[in-house]
N, C-alpha and C. Protein backbone atom coordinates (compact mmCIF):
# COMPACT_ATOMS: atom_id res chain seq x y z
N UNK A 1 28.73 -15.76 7.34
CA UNK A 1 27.74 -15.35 8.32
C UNK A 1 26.40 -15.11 7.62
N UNK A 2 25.19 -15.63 8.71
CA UNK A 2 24.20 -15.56 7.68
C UNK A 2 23.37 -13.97 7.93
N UNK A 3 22.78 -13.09 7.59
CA UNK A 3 21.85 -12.21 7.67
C UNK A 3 20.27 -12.62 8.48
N UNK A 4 19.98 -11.74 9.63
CA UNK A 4 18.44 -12.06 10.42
C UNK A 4 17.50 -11.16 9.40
N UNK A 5 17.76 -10.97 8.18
CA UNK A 5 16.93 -10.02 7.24
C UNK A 5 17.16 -10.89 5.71
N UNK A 6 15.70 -11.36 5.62
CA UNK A 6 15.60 -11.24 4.06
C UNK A 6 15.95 -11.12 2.87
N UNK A 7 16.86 -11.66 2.03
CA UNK A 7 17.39 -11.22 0.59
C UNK A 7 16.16 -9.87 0.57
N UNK A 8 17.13 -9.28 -0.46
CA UNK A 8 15.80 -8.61 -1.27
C UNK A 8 14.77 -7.59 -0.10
N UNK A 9 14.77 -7.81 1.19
CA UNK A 9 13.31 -7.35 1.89
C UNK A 9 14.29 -6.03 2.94
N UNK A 10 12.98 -4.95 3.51
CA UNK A 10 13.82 -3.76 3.94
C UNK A 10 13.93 -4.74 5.67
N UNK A 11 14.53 -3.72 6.68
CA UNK A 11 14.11 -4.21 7.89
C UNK A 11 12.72 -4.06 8.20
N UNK A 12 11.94 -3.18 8.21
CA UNK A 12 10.64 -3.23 7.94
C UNK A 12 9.94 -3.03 7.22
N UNK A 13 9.15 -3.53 7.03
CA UNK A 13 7.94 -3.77 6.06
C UNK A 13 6.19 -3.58 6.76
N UNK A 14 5.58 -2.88 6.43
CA UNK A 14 4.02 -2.88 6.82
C UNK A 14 3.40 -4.04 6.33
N UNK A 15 2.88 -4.42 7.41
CA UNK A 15 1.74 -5.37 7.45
C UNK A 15 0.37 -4.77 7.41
N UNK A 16 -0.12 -5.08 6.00
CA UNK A 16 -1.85 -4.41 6.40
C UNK A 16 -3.05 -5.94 6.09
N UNK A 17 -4.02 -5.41 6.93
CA UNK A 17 -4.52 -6.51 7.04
C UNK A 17 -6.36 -6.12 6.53
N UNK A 18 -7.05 -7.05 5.60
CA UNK A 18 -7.79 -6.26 5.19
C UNK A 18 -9.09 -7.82 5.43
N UNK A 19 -10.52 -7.24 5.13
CA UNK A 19 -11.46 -8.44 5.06
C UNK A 19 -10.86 -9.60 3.72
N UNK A 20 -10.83 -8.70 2.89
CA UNK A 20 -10.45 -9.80 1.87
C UNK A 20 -8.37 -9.20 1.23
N UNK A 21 -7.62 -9.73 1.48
CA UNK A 21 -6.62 -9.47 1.31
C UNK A 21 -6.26 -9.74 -0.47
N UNK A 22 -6.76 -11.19 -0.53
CA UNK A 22 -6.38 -10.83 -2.22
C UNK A 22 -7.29 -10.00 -3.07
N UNK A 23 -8.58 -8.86 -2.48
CA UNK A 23 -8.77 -7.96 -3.45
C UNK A 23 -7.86 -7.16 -3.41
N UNK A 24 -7.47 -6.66 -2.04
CA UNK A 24 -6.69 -5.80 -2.28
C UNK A 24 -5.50 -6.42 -2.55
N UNK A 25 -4.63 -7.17 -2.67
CA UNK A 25 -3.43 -7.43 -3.92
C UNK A 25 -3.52 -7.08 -4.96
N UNK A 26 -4.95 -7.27 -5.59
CA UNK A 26 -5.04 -7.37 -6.84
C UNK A 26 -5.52 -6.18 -7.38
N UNK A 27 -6.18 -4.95 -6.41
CA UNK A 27 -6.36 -3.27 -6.18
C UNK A 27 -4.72 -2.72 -6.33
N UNK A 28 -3.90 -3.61 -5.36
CA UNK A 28 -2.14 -2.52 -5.67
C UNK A 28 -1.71 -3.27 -6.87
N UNK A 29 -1.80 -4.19 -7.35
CA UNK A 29 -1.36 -4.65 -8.94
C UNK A 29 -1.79 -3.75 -9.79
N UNK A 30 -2.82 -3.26 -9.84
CA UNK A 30 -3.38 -2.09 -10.90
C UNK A 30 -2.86 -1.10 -11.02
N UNK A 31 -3.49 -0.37 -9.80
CA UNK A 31 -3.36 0.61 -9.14
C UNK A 31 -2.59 1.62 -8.91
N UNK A 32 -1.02 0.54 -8.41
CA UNK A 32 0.07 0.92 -7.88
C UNK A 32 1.56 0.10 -9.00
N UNK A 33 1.03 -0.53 -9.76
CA UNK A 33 1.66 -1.65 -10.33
C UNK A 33 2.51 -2.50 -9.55
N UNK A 34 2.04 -2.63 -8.16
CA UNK A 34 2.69 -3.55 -7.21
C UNK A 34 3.18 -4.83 -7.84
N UNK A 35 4.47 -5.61 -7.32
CA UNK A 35 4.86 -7.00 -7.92
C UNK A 35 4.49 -7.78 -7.07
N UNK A 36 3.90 -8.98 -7.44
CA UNK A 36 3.54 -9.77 -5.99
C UNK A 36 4.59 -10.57 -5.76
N UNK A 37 5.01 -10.96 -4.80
CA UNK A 37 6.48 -11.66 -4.40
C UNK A 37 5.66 -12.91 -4.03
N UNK A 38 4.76 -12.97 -2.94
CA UNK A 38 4.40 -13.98 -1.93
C UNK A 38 3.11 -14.14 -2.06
N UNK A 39 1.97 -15.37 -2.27
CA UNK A 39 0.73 -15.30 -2.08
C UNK A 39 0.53 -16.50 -1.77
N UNK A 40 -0.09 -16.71 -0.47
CA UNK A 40 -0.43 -18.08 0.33
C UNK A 40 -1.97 -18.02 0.43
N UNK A 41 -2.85 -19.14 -0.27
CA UNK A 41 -3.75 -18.85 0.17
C UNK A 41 -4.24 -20.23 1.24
N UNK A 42 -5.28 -20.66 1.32
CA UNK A 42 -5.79 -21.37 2.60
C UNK A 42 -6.95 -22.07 1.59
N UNK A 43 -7.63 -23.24 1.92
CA UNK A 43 -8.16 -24.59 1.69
C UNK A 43 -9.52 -23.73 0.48
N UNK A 44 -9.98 -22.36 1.35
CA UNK A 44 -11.08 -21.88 0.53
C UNK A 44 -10.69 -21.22 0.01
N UNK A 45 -9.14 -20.82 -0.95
CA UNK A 45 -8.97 -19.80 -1.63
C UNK A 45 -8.68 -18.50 -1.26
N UNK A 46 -8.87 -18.33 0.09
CA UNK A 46 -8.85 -17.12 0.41
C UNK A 46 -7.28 -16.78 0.99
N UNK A 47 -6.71 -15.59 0.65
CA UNK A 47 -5.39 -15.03 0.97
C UNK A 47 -4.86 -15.26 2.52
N UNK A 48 -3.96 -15.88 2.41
CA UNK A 48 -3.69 -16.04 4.17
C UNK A 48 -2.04 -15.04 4.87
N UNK A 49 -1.51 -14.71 3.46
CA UNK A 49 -0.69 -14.35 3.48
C UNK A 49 0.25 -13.32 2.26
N UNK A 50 0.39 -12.09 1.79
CA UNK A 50 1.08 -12.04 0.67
C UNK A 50 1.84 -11.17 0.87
N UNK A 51 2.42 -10.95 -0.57
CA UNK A 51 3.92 -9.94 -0.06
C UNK A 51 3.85 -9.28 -1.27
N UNK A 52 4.06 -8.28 -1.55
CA UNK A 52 4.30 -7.55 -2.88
C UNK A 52 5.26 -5.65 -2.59
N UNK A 53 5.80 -5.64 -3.45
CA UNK A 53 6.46 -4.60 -3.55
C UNK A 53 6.55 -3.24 -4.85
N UNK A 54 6.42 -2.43 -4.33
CA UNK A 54 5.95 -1.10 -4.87
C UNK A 54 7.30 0.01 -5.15
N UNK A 55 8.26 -0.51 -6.37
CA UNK A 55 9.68 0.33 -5.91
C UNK A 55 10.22 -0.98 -5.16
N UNK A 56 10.70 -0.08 -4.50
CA UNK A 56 11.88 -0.82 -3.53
C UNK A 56 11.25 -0.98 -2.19
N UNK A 57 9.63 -0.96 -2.10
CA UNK A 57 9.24 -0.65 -0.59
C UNK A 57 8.63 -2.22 -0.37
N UNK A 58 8.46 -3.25 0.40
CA UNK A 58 8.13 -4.13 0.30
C UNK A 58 6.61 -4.50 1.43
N UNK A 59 5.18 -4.70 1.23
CA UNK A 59 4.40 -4.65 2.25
C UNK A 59 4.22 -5.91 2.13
N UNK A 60 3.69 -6.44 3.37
CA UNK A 60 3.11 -7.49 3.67
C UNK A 60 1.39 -7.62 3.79
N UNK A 61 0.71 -8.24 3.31
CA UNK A 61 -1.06 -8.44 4.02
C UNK A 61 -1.30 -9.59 3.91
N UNK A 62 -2.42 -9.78 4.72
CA UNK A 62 -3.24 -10.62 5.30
C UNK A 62 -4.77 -10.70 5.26
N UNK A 63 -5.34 -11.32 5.39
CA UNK A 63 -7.06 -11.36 5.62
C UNK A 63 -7.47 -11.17 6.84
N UNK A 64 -8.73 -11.18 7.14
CA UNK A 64 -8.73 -10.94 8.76
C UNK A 64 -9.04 -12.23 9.32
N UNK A 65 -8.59 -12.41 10.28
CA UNK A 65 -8.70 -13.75 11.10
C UNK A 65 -9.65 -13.71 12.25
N UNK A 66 -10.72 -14.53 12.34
CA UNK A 66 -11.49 -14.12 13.53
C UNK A 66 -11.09 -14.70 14.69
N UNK A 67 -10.30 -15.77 14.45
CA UNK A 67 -9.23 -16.73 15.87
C UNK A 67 -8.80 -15.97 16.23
N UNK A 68 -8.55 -14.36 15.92
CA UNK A 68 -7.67 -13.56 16.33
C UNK A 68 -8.17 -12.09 16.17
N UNK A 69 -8.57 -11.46 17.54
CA UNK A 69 -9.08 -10.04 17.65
C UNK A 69 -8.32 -9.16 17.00
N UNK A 70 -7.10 -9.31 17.40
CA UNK A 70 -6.02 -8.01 17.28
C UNK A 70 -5.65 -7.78 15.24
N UNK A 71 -6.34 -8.79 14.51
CA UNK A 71 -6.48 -8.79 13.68
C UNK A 71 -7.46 -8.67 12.46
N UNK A 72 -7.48 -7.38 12.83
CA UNK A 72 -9.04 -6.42 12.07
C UNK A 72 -8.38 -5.59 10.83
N UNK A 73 -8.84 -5.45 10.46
CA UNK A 73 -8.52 -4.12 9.12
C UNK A 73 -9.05 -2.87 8.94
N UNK A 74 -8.82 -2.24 8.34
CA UNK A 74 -9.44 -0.73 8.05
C UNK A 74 -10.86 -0.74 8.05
N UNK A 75 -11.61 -1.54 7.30
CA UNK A 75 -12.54 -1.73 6.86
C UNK A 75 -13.74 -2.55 8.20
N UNK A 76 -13.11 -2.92 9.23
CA UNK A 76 -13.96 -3.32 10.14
C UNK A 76 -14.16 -2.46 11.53
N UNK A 77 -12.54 -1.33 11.25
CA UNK A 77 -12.16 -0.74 12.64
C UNK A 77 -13.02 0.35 12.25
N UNK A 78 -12.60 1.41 10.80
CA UNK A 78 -13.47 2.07 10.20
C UNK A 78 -12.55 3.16 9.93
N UNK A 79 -11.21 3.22 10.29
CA UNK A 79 -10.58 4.36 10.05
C UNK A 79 -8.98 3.88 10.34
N UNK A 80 -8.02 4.13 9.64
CA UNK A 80 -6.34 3.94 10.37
C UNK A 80 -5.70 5.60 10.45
N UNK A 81 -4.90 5.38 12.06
CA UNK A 81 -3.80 6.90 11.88
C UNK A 81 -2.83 6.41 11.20
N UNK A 82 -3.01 5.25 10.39
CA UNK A 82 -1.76 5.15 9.57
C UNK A 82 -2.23 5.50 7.72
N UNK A 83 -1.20 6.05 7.51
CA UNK A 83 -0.85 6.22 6.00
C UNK A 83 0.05 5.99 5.71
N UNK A 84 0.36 5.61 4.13
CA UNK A 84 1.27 5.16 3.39
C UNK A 84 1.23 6.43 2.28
N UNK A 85 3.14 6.80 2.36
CA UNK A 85 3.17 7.65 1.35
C UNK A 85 4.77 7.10 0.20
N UNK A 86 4.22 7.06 -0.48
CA UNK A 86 4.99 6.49 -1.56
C UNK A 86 6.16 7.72 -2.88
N UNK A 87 6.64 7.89 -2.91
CA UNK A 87 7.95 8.33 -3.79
C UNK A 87 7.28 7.72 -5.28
N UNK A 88 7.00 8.31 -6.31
CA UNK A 88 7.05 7.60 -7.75
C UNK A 88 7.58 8.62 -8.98
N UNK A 89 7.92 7.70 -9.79
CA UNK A 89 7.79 8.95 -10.96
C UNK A 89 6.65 8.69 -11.30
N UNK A 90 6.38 10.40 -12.65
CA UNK A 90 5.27 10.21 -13.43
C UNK A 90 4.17 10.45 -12.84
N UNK A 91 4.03 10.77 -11.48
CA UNK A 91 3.30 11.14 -10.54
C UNK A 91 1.62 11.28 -10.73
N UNK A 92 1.82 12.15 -11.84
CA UNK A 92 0.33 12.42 -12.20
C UNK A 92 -0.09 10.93 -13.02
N UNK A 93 0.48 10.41 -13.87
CA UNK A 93 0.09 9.41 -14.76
C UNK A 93 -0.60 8.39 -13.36
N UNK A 94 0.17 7.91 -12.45
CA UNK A 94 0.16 6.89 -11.42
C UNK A 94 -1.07 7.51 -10.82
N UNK A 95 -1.25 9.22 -10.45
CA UNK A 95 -2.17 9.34 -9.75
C UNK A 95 -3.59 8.87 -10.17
N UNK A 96 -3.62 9.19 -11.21
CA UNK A 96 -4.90 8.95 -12.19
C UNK A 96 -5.15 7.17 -12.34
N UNK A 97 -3.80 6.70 -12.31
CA UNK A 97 -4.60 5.07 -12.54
C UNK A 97 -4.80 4.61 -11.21
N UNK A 98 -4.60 5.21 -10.10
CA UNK A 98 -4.98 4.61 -8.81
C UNK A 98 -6.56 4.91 -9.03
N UNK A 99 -6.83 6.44 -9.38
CA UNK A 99 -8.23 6.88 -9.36
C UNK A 99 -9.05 5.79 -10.23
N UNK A 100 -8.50 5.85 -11.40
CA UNK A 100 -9.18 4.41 -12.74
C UNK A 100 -9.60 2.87 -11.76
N UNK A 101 -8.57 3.06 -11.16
CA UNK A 101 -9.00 1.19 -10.59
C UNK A 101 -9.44 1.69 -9.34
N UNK A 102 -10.15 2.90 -8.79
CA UNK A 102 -11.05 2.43 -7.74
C UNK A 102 -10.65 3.16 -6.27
N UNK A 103 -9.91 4.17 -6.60
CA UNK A 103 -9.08 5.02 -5.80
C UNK A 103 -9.99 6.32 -5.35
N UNK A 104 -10.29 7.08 -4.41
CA UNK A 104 -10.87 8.38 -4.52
C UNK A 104 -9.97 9.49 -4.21
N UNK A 105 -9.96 10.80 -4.63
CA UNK A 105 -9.26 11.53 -4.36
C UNK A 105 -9.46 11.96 -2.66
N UNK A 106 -8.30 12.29 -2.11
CA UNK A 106 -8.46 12.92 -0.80
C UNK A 106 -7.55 13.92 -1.00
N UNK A 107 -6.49 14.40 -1.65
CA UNK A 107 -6.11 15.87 -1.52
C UNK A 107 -5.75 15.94 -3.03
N UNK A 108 -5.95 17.01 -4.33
CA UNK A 108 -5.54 16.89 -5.20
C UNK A 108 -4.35 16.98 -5.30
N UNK A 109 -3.67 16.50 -6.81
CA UNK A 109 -2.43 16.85 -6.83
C UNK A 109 -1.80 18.35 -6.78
N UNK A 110 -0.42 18.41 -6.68
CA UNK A 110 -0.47 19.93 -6.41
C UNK A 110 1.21 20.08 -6.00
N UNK A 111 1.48 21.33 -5.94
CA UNK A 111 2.69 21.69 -5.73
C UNK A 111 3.43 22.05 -4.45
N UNK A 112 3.80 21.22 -4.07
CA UNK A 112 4.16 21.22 -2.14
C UNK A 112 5.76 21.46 -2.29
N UNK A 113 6.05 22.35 -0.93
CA UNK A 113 7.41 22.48 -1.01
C UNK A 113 8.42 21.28 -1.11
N UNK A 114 7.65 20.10 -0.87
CA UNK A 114 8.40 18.61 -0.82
C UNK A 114 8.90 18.32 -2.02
N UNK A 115 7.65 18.93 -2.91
CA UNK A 115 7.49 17.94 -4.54
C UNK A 115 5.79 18.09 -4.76
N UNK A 116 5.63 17.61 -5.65
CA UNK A 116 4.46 17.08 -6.55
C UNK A 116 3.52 16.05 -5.98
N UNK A 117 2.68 16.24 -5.34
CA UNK A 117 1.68 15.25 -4.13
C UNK A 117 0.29 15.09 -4.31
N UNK A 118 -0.15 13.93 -4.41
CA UNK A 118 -1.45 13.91 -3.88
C UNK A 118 -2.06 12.89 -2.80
N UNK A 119 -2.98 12.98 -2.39
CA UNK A 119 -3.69 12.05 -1.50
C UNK A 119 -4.98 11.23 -2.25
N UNK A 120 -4.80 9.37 -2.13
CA UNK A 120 -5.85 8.88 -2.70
C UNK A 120 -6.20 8.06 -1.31
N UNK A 121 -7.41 7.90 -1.33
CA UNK A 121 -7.75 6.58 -0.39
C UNK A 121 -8.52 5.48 -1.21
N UNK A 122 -8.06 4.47 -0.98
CA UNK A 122 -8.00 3.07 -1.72
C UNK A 122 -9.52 2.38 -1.17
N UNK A 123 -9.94 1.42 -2.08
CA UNK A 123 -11.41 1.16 -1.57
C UNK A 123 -11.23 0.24 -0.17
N UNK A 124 -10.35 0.11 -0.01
CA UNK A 124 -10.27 -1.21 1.03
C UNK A 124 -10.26 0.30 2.81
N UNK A 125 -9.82 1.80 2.44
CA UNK A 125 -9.91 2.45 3.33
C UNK A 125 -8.84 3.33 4.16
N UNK A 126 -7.60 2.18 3.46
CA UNK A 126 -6.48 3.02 3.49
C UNK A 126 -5.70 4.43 2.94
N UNK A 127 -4.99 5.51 3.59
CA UNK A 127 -4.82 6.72 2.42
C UNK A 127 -3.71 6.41 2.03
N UNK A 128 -3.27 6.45 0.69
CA UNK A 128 -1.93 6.77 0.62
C UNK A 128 -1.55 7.89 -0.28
N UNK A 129 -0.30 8.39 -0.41
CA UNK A 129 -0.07 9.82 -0.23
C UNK A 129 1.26 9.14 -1.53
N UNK A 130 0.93 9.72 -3.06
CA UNK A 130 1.97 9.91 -4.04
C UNK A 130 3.09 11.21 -4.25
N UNK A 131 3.67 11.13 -4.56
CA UNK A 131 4.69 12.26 -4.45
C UNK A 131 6.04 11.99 -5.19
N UNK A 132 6.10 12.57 -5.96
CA UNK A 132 7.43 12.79 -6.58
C UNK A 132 8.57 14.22 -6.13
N UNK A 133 9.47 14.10 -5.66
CA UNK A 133 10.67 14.42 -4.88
C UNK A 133 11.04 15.79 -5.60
N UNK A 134 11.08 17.22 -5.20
CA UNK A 134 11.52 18.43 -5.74
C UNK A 134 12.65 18.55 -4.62
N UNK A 135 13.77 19.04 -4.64
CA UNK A 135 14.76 19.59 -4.02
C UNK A 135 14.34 20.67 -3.05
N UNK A 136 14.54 20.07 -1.73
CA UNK A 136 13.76 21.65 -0.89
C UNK A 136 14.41 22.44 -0.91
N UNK A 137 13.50 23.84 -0.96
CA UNK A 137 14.42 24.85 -0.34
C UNK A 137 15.37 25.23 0.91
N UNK A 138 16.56 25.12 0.57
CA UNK A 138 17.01 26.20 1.98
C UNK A 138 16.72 27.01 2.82
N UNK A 139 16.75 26.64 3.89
CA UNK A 139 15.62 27.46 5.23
C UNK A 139 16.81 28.62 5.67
């Protein structure tokens, strides 16, 4: 029997969609030390499609398409209620090279009943939220 899911891929995966998609590939390669799985680009070079994975989490992006409204990015809408929060070790080391390649701080790191957290937002406009895993307390 065959699988409706992907070797390798979760059931879902985020799709983010940005003006230029292979900067930002090449912002979570640094950044995030993302692996790129997938990169399609189109006649002028430009990203039409990619896939890369962070851990075990797998995202998808795109460029923006003007044949197509519903396909804008952070950077044109001007703001997302979406965030991405990511699990890593080494937490602080990772936090700091997101900041190095172009990251700004939005909450410092710090000691949350979760674990070890901070908030960066990425130049492309997106936040995402690092964190390494402490055992919660018992309520």
């Amino acid at each position: 029997m065959t699988t409706p899911i992907r070797p390798d891929f979760p059931t879902a995966s985020p799709y983010l969609v940005f003006k230029d998609a292979g900067a930002a590939l090449a912002f979570y390669e640094k950044a995030f030390g993302a692996e790129v799985i997938t990169r399609y680009t189109n006649d002028a070079g430009q990203l039409v499609h990619g896939e890369m994975r962070i851990g075990n989490s797998t995202f998808m992006l795109t460029s923006e398409n003007p044949n197509f409204a519903w396909m804008r990015g952070v950077e044109s809408i001007g703001d997302s209620p979406v965030q991405l929060f990511l699990y890593v070790d080494e937490v602080d080391e990772r936090f700091h090279r997101a900041l190095a390649a172009g990251a700004t701080e939005v909450m410092a790191l710090a000691e949350q009943p979760y674990g070890r957290s901070g908030g960066l937002k990425d130049p492309f406009g997106l936040v995402w939220w690092l964190s390494t895993y402490l055992e919660m307390p018992a309520h």
